[in-house]
N, C-alpha and C. Protein backbone atom coordinates (compact mmCIF):
# COMPACT_ATOMS: atom_id res chain seq x y z
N UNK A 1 34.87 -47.41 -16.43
CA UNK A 1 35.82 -47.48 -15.34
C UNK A 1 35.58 -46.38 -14.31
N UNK A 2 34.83 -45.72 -14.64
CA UNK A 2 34.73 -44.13 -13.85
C UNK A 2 34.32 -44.84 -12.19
N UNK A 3 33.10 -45.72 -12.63
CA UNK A 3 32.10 -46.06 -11.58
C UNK A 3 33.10 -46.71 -10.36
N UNK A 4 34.62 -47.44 -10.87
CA UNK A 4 35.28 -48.11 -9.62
C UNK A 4 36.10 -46.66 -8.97
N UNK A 5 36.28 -45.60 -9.32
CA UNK A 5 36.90 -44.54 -8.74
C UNK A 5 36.01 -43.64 -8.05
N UNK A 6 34.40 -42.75 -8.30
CA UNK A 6 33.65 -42.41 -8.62
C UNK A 6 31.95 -42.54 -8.18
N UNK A 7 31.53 -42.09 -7.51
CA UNK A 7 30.18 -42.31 -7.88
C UNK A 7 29.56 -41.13 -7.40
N UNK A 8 28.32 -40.85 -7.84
CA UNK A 8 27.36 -39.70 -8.01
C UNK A 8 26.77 -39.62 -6.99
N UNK A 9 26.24 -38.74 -6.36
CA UNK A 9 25.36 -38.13 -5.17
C UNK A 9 24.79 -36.90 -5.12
N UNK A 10 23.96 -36.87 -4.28
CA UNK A 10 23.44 -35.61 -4.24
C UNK A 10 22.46 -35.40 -2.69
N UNK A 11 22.16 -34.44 -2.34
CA UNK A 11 22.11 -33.91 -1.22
C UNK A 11 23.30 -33.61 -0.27
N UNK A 12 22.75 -32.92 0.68
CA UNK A 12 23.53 -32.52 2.01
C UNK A 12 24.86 -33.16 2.55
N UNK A 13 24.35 -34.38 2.91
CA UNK A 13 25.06 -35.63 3.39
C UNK A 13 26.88 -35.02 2.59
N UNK A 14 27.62 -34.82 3.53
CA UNK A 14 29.16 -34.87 3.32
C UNK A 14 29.66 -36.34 3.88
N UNK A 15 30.37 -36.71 3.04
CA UNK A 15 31.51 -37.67 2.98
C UNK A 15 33.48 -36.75 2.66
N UNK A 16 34.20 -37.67 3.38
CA UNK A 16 35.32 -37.63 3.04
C UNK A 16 35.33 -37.85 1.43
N UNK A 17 35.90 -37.13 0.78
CA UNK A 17 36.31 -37.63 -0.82
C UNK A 17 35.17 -36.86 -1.58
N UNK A 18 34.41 -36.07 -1.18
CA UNK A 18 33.22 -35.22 -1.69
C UNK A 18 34.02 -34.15 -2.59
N UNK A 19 33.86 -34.13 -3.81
CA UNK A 19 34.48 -33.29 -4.73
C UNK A 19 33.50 -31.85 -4.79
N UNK A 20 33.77 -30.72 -4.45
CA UNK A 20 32.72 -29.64 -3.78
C UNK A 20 33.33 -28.76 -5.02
N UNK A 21 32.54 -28.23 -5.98
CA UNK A 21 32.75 -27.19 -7.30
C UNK A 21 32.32 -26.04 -6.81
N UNK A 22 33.17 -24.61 -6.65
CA UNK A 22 32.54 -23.06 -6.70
C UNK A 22 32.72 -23.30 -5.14
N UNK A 23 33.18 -23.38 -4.60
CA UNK A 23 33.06 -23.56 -2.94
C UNK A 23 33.53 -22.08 -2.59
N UNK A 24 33.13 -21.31 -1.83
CA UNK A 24 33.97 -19.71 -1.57
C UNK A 24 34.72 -20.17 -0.39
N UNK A 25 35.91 -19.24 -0.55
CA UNK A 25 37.08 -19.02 0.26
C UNK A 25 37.14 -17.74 0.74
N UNK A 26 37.26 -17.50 1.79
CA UNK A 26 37.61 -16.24 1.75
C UNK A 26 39.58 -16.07 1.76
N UNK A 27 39.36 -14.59 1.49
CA UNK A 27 41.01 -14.17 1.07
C UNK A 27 41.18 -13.25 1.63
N UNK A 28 42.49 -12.96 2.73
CA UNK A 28 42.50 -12.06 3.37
C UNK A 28 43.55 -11.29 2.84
N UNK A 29 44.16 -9.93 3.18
CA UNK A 29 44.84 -9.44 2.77
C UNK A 29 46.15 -9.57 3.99
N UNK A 30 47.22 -8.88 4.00
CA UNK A 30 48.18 -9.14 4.80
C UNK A 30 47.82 -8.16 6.49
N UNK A 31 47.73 -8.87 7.13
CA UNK A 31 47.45 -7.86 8.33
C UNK A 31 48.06 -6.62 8.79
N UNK A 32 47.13 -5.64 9.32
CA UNK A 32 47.70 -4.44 9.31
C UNK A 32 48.03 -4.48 11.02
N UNK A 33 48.50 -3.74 11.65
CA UNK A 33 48.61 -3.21 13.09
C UNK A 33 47.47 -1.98 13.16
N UNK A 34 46.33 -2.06 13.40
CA UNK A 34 45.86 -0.96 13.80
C UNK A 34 45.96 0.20 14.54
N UNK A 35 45.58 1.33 15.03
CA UNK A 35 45.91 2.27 16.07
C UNK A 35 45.77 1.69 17.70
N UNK A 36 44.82 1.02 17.62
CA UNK A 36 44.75 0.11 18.73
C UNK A 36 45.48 -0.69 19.12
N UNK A 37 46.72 -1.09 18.28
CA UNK A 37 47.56 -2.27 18.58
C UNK A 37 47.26 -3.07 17.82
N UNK A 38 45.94 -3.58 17.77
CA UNK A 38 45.13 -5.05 17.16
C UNK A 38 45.79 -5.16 15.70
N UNK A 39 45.55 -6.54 15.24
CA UNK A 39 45.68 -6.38 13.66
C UNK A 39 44.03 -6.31 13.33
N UNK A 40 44.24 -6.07 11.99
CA UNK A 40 42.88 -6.17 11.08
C UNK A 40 43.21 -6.62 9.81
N UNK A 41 42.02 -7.29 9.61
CA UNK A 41 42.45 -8.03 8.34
C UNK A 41 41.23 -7.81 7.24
N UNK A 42 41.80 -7.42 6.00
CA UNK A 42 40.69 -6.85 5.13
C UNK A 42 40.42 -8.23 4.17
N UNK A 43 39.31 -8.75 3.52
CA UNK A 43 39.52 -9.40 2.70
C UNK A 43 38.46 -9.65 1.62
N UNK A 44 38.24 -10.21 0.90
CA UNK A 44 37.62 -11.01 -0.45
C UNK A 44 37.07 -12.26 -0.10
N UNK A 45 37.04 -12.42 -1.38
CA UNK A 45 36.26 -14.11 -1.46
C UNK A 45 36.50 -14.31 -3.18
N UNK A 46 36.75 -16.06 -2.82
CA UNK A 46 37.31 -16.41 -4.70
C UNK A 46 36.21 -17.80 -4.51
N UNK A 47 35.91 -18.58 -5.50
CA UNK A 47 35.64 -19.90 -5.64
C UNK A 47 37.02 -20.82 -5.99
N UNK A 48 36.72 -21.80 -5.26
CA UNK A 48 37.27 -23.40 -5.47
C UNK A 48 37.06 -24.15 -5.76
N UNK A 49 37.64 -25.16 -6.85
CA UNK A 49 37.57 -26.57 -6.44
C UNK A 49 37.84 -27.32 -5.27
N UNK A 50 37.04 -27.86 -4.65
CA UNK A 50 38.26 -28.32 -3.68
C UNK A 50 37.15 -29.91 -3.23
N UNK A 51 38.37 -30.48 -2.16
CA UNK A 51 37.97 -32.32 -2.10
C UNK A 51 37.43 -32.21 -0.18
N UNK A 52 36.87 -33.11 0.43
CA UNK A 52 36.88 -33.05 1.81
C UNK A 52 37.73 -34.20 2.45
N UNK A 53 38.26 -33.19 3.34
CA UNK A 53 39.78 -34.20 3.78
C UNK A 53 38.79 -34.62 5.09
N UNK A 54 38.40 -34.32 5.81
CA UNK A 54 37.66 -34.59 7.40
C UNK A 54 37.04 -36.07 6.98
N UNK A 55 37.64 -37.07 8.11
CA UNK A 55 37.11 -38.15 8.24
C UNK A 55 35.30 -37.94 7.73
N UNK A 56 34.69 -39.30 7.19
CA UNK A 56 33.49 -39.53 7.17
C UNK A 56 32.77 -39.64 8.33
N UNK A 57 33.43 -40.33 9.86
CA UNK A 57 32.75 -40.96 10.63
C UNK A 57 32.60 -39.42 11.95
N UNK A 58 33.46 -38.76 11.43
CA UNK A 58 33.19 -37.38 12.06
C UNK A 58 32.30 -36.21 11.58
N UNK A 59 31.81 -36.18 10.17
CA UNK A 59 31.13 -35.68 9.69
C UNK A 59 29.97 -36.63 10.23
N UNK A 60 29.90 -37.79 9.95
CA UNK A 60 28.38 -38.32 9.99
C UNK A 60 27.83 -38.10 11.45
N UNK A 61 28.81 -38.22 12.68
CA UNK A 61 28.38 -38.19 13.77
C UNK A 61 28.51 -36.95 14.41
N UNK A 62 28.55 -35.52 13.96
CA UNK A 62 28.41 -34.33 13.88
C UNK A 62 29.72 -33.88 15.07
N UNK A 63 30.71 -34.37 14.75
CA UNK A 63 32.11 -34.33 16.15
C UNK A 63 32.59 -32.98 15.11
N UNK A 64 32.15 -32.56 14.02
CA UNK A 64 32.92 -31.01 13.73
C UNK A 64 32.20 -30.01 13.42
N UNK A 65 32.47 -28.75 13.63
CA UNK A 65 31.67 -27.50 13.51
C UNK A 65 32.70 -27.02 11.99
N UNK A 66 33.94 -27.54 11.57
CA UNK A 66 34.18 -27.43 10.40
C UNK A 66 35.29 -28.17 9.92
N UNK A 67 34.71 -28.32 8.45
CA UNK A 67 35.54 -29.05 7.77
C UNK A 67 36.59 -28.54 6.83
N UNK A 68 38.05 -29.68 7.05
CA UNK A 68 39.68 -29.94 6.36
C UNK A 68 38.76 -30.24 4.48
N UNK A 69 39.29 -28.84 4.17
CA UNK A 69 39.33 -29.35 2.69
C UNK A 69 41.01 -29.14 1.82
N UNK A 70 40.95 -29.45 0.81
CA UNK A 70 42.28 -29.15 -0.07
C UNK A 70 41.64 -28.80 -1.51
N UNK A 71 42.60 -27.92 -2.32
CA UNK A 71 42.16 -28.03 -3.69
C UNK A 71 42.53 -28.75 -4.41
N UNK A 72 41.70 -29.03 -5.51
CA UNK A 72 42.25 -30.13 -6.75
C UNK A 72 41.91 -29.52 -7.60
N UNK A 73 43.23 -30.16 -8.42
CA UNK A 73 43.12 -28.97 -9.92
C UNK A 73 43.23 -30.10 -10.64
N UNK A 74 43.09 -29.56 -12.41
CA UNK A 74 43.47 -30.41 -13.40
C UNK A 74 44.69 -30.30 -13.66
N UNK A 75 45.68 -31.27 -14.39
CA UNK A 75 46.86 -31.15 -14.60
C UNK A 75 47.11 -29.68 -15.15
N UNK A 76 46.52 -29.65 -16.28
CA UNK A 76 46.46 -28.47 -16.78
C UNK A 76 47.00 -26.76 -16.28
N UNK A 77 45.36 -26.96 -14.88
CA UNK A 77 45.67 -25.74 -14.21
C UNK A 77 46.95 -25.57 -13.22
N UNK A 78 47.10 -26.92 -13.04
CA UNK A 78 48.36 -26.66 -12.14
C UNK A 78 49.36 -26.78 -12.54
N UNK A 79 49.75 -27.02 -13.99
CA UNK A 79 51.49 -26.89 -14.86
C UNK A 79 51.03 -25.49 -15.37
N UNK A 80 49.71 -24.05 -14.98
CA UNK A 80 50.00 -22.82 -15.37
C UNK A 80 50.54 -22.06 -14.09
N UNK A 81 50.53 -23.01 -13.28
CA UNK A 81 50.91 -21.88 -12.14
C UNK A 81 52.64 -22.93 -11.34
N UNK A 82 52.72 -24.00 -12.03
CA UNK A 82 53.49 -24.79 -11.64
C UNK A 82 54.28 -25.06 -12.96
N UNK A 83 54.89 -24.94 -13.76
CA UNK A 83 55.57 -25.08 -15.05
C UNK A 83 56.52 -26.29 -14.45
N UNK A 84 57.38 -26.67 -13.51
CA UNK A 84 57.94 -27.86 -14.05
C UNK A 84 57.21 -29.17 -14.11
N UNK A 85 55.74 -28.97 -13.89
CA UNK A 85 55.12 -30.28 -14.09
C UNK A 85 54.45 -30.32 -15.78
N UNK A 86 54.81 -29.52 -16.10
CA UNK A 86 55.04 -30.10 -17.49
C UNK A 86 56.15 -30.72 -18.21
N UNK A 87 57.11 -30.64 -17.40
CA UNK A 87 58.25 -31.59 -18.15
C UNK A 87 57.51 -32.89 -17.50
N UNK A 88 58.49 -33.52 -18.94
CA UNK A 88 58.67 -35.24 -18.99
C UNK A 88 58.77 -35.59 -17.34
N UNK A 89 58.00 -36.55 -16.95
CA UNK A 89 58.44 -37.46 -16.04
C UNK A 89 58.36 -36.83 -14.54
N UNK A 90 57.59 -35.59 -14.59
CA UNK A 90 56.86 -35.22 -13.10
C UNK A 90 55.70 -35.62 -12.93
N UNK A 91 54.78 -36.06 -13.34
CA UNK A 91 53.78 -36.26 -13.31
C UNK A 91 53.38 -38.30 -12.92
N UNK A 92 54.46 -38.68 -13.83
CA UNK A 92 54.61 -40.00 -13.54
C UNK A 92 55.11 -39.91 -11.54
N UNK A 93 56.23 -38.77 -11.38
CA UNK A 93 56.69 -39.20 -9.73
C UNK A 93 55.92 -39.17 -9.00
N UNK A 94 54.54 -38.14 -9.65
CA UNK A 94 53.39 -37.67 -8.32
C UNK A 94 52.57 -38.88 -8.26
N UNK A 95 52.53 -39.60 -9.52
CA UNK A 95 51.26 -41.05 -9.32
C UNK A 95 52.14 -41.74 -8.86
N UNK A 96 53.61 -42.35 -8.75
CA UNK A 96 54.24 -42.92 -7.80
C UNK A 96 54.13 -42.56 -6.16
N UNK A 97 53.74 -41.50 -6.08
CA UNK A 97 53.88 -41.20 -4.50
C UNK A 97 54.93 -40.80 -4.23
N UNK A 98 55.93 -40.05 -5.56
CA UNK A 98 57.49 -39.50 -4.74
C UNK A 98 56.89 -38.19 -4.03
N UNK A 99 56.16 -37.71 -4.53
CA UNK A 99 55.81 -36.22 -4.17
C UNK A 99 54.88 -36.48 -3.05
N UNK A 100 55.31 -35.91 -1.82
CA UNK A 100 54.36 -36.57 -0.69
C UNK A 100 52.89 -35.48 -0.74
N UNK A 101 53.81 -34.05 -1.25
CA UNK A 101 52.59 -32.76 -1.35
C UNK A 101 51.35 -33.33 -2.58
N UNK A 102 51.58 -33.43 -3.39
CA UNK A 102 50.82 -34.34 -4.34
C UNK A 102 49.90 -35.54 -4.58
N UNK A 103 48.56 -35.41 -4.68
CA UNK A 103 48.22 -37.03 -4.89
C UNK A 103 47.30 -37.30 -6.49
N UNK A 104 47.78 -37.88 -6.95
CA UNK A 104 46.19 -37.71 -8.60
C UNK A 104 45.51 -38.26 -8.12
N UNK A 105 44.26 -38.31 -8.53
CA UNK A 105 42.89 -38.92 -8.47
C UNK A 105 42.30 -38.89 -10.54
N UNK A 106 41.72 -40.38 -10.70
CA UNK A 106 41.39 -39.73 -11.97
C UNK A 106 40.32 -39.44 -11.88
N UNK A 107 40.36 -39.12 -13.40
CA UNK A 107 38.93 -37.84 -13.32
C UNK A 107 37.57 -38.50 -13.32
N UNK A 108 36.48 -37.96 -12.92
CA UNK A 108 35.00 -38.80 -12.71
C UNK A 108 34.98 -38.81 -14.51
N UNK A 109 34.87 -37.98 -15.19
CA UNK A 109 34.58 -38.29 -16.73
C UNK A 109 35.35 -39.08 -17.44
N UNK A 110 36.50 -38.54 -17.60
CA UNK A 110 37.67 -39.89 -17.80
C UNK A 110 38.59 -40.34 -17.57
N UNK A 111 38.59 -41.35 -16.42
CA UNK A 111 39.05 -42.31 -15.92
C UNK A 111 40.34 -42.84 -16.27
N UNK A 112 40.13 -43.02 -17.56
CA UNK A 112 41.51 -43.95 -18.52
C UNK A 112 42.58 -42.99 -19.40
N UNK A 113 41.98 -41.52 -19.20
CA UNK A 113 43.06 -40.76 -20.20
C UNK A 113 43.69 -39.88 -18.62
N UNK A 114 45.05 -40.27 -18.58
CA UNK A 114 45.78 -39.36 -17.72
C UNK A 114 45.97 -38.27 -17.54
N UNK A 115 46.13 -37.82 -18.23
CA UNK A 115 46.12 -36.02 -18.47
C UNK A 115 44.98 -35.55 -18.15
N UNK A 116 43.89 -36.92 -17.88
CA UNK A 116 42.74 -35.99 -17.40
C UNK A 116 42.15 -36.07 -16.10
N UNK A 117 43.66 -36.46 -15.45
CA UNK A 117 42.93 -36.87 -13.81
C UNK A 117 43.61 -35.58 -13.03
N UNK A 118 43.19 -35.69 -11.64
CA UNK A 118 43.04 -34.37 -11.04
C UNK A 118 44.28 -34.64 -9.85
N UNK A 119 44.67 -33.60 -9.43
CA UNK A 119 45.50 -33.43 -8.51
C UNK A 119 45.42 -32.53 -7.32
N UNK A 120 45.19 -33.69 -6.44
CA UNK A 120 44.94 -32.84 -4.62
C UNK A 120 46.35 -32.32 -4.15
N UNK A 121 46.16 -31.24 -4.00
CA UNK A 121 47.27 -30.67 -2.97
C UNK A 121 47.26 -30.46 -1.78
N UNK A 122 47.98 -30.94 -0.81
CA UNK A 122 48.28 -31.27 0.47
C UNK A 122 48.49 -30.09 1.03
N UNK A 123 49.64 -29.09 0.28
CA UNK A 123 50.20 -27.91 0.87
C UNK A 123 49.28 -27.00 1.59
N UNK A 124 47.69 -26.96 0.66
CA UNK A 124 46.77 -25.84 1.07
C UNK A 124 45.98 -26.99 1.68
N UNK A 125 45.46 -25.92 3.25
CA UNK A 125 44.66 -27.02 3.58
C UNK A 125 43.76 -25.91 3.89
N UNK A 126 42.25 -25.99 3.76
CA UNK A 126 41.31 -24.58 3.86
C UNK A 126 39.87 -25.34 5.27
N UNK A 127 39.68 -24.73 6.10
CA UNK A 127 38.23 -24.99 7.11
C UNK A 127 37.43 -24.13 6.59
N UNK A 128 36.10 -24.71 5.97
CA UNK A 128 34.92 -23.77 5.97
C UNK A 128 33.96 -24.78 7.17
N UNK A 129 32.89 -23.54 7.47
CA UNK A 129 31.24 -24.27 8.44
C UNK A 129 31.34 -25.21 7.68
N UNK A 130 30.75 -26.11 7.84
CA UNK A 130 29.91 -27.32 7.80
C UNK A 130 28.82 -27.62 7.63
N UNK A 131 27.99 -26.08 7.88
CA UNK A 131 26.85 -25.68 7.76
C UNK A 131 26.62 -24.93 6.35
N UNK A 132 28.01 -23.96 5.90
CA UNK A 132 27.86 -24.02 4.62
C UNK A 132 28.19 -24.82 3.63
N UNK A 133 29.02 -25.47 4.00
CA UNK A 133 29.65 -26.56 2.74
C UNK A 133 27.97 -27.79 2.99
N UNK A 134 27.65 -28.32 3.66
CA UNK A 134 26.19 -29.08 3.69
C UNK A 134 25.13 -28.14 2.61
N UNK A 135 25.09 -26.50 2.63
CA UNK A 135 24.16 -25.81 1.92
C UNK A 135 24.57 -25.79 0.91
N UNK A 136 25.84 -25.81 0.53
CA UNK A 136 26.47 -25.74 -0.84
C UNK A 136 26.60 -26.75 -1.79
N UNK A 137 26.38 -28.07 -0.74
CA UNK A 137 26.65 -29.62 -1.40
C UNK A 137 25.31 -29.55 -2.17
N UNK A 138 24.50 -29.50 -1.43
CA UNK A 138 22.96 -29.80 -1.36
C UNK A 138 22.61 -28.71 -2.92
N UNK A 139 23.04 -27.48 -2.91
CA UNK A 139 22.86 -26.73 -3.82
C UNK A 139 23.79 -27.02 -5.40
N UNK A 140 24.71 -27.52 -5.23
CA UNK A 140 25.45 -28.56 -6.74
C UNK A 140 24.08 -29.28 -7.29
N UNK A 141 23.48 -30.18 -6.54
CA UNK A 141 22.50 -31.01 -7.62
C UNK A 141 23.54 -31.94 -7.46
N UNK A 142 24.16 -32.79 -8.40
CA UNK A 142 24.87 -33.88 -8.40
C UNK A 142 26.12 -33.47 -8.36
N UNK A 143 26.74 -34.95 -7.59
CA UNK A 143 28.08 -34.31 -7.03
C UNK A 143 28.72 -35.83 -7.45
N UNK A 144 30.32 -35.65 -7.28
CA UNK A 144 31.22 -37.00 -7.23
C UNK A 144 32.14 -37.06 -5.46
N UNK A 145 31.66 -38.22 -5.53
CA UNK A 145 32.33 -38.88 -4.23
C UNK A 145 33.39 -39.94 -4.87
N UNK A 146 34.55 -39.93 -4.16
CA UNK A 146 35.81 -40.66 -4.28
C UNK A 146 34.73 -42.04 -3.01
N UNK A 147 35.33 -43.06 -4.33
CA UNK A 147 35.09 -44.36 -3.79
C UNK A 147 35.96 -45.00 -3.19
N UNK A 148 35.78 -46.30 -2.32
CA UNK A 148 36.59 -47.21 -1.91
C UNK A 148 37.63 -47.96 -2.44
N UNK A 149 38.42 -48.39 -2.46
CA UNK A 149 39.77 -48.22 -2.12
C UNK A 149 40.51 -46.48 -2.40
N UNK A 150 39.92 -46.02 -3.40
CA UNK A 150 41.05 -44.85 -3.79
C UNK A 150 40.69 -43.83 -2.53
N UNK A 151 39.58 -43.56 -2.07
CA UNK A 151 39.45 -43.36 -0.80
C UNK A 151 40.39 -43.22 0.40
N UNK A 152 40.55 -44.57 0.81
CA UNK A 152 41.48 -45.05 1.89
C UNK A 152 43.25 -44.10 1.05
N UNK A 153 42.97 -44.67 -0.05
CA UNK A 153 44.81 -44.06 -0.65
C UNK A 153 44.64 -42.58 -0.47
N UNK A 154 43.82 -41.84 -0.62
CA UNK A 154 43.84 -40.18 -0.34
C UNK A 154 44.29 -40.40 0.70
N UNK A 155 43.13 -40.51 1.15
CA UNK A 155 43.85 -39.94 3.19
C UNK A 155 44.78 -40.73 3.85
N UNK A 156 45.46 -42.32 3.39
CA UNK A 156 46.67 -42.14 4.07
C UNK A 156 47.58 -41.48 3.19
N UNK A 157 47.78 -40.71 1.43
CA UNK A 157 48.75 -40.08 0.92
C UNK A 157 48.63 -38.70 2.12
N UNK A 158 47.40 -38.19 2.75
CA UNK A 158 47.64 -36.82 3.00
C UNK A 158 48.52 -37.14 4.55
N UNK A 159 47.95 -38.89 5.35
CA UNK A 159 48.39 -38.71 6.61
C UNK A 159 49.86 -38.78 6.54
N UNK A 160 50.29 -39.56 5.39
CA UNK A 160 51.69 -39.42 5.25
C UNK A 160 52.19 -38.29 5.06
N UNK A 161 52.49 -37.69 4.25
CA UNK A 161 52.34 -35.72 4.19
C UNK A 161 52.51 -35.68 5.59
N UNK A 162 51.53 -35.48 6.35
CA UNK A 162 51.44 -35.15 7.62
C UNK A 162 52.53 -35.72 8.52
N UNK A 163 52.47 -36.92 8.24
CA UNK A 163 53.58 -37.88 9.87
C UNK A 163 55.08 -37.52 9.65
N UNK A 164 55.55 -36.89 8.26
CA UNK A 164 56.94 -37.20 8.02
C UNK A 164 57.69 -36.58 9.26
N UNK A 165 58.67 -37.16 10.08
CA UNK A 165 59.84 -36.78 10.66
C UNK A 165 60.66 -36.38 10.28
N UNK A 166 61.57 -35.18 10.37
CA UNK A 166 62.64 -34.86 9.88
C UNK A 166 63.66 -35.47 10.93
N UNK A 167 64.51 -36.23 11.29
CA UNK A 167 65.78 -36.44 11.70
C UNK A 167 67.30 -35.14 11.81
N UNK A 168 67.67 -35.06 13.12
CA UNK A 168 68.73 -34.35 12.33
C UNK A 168 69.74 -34.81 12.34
N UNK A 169 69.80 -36.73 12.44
CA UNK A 169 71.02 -37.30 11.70
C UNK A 169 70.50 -38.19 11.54
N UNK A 170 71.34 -39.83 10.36
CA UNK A 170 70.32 -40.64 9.94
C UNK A 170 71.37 -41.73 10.29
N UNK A 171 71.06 -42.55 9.67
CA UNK A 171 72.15 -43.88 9.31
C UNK A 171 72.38 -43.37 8.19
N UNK A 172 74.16 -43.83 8.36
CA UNK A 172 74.90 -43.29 6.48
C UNK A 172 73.86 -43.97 5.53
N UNK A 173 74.12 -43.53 4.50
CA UNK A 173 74.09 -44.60 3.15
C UNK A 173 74.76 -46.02 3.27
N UNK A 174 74.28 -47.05 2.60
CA UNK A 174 75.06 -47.82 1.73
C UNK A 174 75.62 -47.87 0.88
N UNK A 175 77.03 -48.40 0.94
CA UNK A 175 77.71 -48.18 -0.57
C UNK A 175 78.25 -49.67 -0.93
């Protein structure tokens, strides 16, 4: 089942849905006010998991100097830093689509056991070059690309995320 969610690649070539392992981030620290007025910002660097949110047809036709990624974690890592998604019955709302921040994807290895599919988060959204994430793809060796249809369901779960309106009055309820 992996192969209808899933499929393998390798080289350069970025696609939307490109699952990118060890990717560096940089991390800044909180900005200072310098003597000059200016801020300055000191920082680090961590690795990521993370997915590529940037259209395909903009990557292929070189319209960005950098690319919308997000991280994806395993359930796992994200009920250690998220504890109520280990109760009963959060995990079922996020594969419903109640959680708009949330989307699963299952996992390229296994497909059919739930607990072992992965979860994009919307909240963080990170730009690296394009020039490094292409050197970095190319340097994985084999990679997983999110296939067609589940594809299309990422990026409208993230455009939704994105479009919501807040109202600041509605139509009552029904009763």
């Amino acid at each position: 089942m992996s192969d209808f969610w899933w499929e393998e690649v390798t080289g350069s070539q970025l696609a939307q849905g490109d699952l990118l392992d060890s990717c560096l981030l940089p991390i800044f620290s909180e900005p200072k006010r310098g003597e000059d007025g200016l801020f300055e910002l000191e920082g680090d660097a961590s690795r990521a998991r993370l997915i590529v949110m940037t259209q395909s047809c903009d990557l292929a036709n070189g319209k960005v100097d950098t690319v919308a990624l997000c991280p994806i974690w395993t359930l796992a890592e994200y009920e250690s830093s998220s504890p109520d998604f280990g109760k009963k019955g959060a995990w079922e709302n996020v594969r419903k689509g109640r959680i708009e921040s949330l989307h699963l994807l299952a996992s390229p290895s296994s497909p059919d056991d739930n607990r072992a599919a992965l979860v994009v988060v919307f909240e963080e959204i990170f730009s690296l070059p394009i020039e490094y994430l292409k050197g970095h793809a190319d340097s994985l060796g084999s990679r997983w690309r999110l296939k067609s249809p589940y594809l299309e369901h990422l990026s409208q779960s993230f455009a939704r995320f994105f479009m919501r309106v807040g109202l600041p009055s509605t139509i009552p309820p029904f009763k």
